[in-house]
Each structure stands twice: as C-alpha cells, then as structure tokens.
Protein backbone atom coordinates (compact mmCIF):
# COMPACT_ATOMS: atom_id res chain seq x y z
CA UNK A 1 66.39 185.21 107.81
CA UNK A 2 65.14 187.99 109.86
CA UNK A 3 63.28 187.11 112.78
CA UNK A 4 60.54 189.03 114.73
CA UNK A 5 62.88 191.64 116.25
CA UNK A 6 64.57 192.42 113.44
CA UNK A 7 61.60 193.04 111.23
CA UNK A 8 60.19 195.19 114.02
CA UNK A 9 63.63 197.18 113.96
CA UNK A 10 62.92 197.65 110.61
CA UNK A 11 59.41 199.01 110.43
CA UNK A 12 60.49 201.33 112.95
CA UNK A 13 63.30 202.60 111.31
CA UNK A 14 60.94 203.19 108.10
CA UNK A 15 58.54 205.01 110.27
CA UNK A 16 61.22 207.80 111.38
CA UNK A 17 62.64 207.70 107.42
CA UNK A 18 59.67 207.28 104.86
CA UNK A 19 56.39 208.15 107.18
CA UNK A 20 54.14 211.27 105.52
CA UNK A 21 56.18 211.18 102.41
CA UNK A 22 54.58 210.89 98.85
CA UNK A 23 55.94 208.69 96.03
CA UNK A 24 56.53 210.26 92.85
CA UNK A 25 58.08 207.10 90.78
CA UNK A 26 58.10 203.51 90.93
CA UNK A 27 61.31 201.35 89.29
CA UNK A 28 61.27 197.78 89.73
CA UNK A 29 64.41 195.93 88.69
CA UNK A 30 63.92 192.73 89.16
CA UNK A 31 60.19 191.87 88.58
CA UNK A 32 59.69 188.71 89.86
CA UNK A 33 59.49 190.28 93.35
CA UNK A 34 56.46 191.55 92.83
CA UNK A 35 53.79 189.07 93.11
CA UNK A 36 50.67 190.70 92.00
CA UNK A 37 50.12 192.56 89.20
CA UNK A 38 53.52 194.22 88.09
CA UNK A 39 51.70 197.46 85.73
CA UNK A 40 49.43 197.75 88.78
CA UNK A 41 52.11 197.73 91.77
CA UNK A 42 54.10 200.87 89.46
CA UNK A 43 50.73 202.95 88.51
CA UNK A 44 48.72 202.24 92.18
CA UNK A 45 51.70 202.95 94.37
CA UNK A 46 52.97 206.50 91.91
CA UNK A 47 51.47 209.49 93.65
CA UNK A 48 50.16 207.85 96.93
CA UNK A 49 51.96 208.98 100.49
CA UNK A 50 52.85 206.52 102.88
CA UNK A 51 50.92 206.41 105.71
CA UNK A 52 52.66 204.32 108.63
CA UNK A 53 54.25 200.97 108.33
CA UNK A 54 53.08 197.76 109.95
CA UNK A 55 53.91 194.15 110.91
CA UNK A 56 52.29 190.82 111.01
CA UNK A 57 54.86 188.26 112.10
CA UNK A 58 57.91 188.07 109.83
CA UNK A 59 56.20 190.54 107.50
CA UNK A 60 56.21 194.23 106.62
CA UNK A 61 53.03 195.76 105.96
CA UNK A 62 53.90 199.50 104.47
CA UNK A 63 50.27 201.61 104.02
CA UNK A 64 49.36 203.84 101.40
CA UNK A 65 46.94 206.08 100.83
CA UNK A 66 43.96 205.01 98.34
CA UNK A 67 43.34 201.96 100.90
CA UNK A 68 46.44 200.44 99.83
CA UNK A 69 48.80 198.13 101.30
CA UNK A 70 52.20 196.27 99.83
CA UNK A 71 52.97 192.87 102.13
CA UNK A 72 56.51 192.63 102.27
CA UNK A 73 59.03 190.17 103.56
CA UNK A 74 62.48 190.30 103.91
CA UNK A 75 63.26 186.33 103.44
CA UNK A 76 66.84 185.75 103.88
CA UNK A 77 69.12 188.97 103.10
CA UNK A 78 66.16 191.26 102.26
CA UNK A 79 66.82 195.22 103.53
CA UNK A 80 65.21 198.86 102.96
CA UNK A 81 67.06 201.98 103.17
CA UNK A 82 67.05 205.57 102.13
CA UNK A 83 69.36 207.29 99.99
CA UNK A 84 69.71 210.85 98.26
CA UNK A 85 67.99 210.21 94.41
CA UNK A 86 71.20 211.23 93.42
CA UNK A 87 73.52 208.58 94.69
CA UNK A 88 73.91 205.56 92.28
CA UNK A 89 71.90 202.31 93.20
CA UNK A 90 73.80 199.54 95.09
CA UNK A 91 74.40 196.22 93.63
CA UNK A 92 71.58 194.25 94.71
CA UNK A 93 68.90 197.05 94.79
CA UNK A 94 65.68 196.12 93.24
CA UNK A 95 62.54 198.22 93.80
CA UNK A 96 63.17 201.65 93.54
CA UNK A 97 60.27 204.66 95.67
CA UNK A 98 61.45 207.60 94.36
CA UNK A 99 60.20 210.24 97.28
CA UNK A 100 58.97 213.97 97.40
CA UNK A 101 61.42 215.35 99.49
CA UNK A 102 64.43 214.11 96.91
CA UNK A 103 65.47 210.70 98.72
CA UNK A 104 64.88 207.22 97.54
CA UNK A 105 63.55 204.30 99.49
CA UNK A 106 65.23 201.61 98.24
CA UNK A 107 65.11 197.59 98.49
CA UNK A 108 68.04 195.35 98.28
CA UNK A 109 68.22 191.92 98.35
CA UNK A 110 71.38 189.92 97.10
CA UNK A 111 69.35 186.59 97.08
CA UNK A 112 66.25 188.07 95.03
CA UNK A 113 64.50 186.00 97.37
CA UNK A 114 61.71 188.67 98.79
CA UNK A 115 58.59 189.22 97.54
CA UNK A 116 56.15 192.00 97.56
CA UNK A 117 52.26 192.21 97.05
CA UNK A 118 50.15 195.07 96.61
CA UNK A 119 46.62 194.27 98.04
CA UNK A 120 43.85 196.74 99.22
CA UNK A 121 44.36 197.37 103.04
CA UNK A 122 42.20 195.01 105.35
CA UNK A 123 42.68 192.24 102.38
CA UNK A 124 46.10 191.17 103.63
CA UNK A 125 44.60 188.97 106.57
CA UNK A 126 42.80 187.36 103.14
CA UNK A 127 46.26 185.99 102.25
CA UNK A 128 47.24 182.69 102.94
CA UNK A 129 50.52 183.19 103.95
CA UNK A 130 48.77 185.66 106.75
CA UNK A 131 46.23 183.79 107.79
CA UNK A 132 47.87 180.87 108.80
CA UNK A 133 49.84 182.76 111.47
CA UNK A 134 49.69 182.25 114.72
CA UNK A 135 49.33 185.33 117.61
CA UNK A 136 51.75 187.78 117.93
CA UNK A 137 53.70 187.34 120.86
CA UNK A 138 53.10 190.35 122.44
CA UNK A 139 49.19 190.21 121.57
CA UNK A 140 46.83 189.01 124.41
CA UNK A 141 45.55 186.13 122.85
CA UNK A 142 49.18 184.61 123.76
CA UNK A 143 48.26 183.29 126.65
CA UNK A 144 49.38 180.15 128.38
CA UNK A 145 46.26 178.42 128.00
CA UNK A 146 45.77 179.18 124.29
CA UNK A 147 49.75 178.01 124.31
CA UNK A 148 49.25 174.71 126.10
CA UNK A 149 46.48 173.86 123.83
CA UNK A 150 48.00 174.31 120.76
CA UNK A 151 51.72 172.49 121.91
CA UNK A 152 49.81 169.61 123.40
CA UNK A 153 48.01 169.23 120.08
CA UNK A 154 51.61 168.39 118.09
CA UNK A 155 53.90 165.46 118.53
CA UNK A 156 56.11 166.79 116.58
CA UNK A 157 59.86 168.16 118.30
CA UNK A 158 59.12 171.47 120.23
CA UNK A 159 61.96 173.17 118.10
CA UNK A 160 60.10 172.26 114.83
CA UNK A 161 56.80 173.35 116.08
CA UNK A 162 57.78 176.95 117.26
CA UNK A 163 59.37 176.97 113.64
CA UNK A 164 56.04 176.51 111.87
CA UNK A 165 54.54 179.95 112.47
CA UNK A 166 51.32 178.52 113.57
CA UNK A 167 51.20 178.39 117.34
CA UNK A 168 53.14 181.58 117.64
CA UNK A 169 54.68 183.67 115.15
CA UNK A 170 57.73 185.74 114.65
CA UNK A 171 59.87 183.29 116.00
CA UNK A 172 63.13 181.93 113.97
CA UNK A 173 65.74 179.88 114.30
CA UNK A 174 68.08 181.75 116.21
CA UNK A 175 65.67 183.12 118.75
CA UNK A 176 64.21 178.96 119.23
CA UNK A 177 67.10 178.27 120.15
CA UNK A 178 67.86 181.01 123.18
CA UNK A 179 64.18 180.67 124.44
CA UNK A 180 64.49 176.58 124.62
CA UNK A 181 68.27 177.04 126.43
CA UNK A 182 66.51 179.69 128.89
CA UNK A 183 63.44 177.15 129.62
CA UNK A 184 65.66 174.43 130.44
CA UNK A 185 63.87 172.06 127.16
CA UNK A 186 65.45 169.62 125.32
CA UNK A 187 64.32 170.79 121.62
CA UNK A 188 64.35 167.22 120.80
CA UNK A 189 61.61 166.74 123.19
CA UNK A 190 57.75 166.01 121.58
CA UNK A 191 55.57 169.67 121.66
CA UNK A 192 52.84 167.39 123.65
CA UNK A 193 55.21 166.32 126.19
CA UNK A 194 56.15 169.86 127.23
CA UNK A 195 54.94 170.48 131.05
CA UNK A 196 52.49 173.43 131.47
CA UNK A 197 54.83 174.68 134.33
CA UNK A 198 57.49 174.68 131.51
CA UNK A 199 54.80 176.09 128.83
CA UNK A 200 54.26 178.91 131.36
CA UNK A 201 58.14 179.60 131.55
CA UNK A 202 58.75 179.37 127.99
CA UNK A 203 55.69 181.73 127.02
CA UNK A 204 57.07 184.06 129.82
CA UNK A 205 60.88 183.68 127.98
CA UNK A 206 59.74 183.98 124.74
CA UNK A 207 58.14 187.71 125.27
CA UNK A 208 61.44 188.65 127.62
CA UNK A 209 63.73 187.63 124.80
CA UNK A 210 62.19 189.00 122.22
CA UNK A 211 61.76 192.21 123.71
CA UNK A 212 65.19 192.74 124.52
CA UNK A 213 65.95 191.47 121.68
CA UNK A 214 64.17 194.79 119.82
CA UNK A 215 65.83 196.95 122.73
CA UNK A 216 69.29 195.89 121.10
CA UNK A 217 68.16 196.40 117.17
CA UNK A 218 68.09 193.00 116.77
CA UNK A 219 70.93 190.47 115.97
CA UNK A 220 72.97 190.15 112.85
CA UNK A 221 74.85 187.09 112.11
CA UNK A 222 75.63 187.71 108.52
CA UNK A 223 74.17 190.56 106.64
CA UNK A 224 71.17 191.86 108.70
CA UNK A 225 71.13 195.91 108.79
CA UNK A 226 68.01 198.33 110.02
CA UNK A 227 66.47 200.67 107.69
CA UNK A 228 69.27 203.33 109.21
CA UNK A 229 72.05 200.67 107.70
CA UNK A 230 73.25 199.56 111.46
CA UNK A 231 74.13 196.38 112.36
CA UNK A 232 72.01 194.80 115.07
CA UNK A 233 73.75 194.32 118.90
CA UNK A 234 72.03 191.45 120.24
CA UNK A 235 74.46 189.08 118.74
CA UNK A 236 76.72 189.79 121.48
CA UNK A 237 73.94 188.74 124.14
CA UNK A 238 73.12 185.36 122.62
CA UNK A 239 74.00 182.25 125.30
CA UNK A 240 73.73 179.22 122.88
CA UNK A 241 72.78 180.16 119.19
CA UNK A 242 76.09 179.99 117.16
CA UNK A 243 78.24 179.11 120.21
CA UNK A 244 78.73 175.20 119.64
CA UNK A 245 81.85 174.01 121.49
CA UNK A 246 81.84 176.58 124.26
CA UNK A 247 80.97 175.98 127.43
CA UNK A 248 76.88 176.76 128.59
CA UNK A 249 76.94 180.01 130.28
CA UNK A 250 74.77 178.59 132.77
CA UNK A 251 76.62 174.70 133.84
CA UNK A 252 80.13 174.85 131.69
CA UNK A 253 78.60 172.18 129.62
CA UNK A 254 80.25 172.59 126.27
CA UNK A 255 77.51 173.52 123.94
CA UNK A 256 76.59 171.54 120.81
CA UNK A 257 74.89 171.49 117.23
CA UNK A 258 72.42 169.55 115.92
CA UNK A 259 69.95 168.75 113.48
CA UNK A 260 66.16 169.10 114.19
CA UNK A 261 64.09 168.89 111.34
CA UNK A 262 66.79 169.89 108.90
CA UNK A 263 67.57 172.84 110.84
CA UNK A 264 71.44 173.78 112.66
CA UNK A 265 70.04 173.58 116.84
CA UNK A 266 72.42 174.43 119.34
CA UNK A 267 71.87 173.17 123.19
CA UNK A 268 73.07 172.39 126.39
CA UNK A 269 72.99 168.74 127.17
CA UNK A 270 73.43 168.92 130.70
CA UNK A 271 71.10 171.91 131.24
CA UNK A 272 68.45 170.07 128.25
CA UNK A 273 67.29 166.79 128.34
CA UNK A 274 64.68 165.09 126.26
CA UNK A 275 61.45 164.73 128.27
C-alpha cells in the first residue's frame, strides 16, 4: 500500500500534469469505486477545472471548482496517470477525466480496491475515515509532548500503534519498520513503555525518513509508480524492511521477520530489544 511519501509523490506529480485543466467527460468503469452518489460524481465533476491537489495522510484530496472535492485513496496497487485521449485504456483502468487540452487522467487499479468520494470541499474533515487521523508528520502539532501522550496512553506493541493512523498518520508498514530499526526499539515493545528520550528520537526519525523518503519518489516494492509512471528510488536506501537474513547495516546482526499484529516486521535483534 502506498505510504505517506508515496502519496505525496503522487499529488505532486498531478499538480505539474492535471493542475488548471478543465474536465470535459467523466467514464467510470468499474462503479463500485465510487462511494457516493455514482450519477452525481459523472454530472458534478463534467465541466469543472481542477484546482490543485491535496493530501490528508494516506489520502488524495483533488479540488474542483464549484466547492468540490473527490477523497481518493490509492489502497494497495491504486495509480493516476495521463495519457493522450487517443491511446487505448490499460487493463486495469477504471475512472476515466477526459481533459481540455486532449489528454486523459486516468486511474488504474488491478485490485479494484480504491475508492473515491465526491464531497463539497471543507466536508472531507466530516468523514470518518478523516477524522480519525492523527497529525501530519510534518504539521506542528507533532510534537514530542503531544507524541508522548498519546504512546503512553496504548499498551498495545509500538509497531501496531504507529500502524493505526491515530497518533500519527501517513505511516505504513514499510516505513515502521526503518524508523523503529533507526530508534534502536524493539517493535515488540508496549507503546507505554517507550522512553521519552526514545519518543524524542523516534519523532525526530520519523520526519528525517520520511522526508527523504519524498526526496527519492518514494519506494516501490511491487507495483508502486508516480503520476509520471516512474518507479520510486528509495527502495535501494531501506536498512531493514524486506532485508530478512542479511546482516544489520548497523551491528552485522542478521536481520529477521516477524509477525506483529498480523503484519510481516523486520528487525535487528541485537540492535532491538524488547523494553
């Protein structure tokens, strides 16, 4: 699933592709992707321009004109792109914005697991999947006091609870993973054990990592691509995610896999202990 960088990657790839154009057409494929109103999403959306695209954790917020917003997200294999209105639609393509200036932005998703909603801008925060989010990393209301708090408050594993979109959001499997190995925290070990000297690290990590993580275009493992059809680079940078059985870049510790709340977790377990 695409995590925080790669979504970002995304909406700023759309920005450079689809910003100022107008729609002339609507086509959706596959209509159980659209969660509101189907008639609504094609008539609303024909003859508005796009206005700039957004993000709120995970998801893609692409504004309209006419106050209008459709909340997007990606899920597992979700991807936009552009293409000329004359080239045939890829396997896999679903909603169809037919442009003003000939192209098409286009959504594929080989799992039909995305969804999109067309709400009137400034209701999106009304949504529940919205409003139970967490900060934004980068916002200022991340800050190591508002962190402690909220990891203190949960018992349950560290990895689980950065999972859960509540405390802090944007944050995925993969990227859980690297930010625990930097830290030095076992993610075994109970969110209201965690130290606030290693809260302050791990806030501190979390920012770095995702950051650079956006510098590279994010990371594919299997399928991700930007809204320019590139693979992401930060793959390549990656010190413990999908590198089980190979030594820890930091100790020589070979690396392993685990389970934490039904969820593939690779560690060191000389550099990570349980607390």
């Amino acid at each position: 699933m695409p995590e925080l960088p790669e979504v970002e990657t995304v909406r700023r790839g759309l920005i450079k592709l689809v910003q100022g154009r107008t729609v002339k057409k609507v086509t959706v494929l596959y209509p159980k992707m659209i969660e509101s109103d189907l008639t609504e999403f094609v008539t609303q959306l024909t003859g508005k321009k796009i206005l700039t695209v957004d993000r709120r954790g995970k998801y893609l917020l692409l504004r309209f004109s006419g106050d209008l917003t459709v909340v997007s997200h990606l899920r597992m294999e979700g991807k936009y792109f552009v293409q000329p209105q004359t080239q045939p639609l890829e396997k896999h393509t679903h909603v169809v914005f037919d442009l003003d200036d000939g192209q098409q932005l286009r959504y594929n998703d080989s799992r039909k697991f995305g969804r999109m909603r067309l709400v009137q801008t400034g209701q999106e925060n009304d949504l529940k999947s919205l409003q139970k989010l967490g900060p934004e990393p980068f916002a200022p209301e991340f800050t190591v006091d508002y962190f402690a708090q909220a990891l203190h408050r949960r018992k349950k594993a560290i990895k689980t609870a950065l999972l859960d979109q509540t405390i802090v959001t944007g944050l995925g499997n993969i990227y859980v993973d690297e930010v625990l190995w930097m830290t030095k925290i076992h993610p075994e070990t109970p969110a209201n054990h965690v130290t606030r000297s290693e809260i302050t690290a791990l806030r501190q990590n979390i920012i770095a990592e995702l950051q650079r993580a956006i510098t590279a275009g994010g990371t594919t493992i299997r399928s991700y691509t930007d809204a320019f059809r590139n693979m992401g680079e930060f793959q390549f940078a990656l010190n413990v995610y999908g590198n089980d059985g190979h030594p820890c870049p930091r100790c020589g510790t070979i690396i392993e896999k685990i389970k934490v709340g039904q969820r593939g977790t690779h560690f060191c377990p000389q550099c990570q202990k349980v607390e």
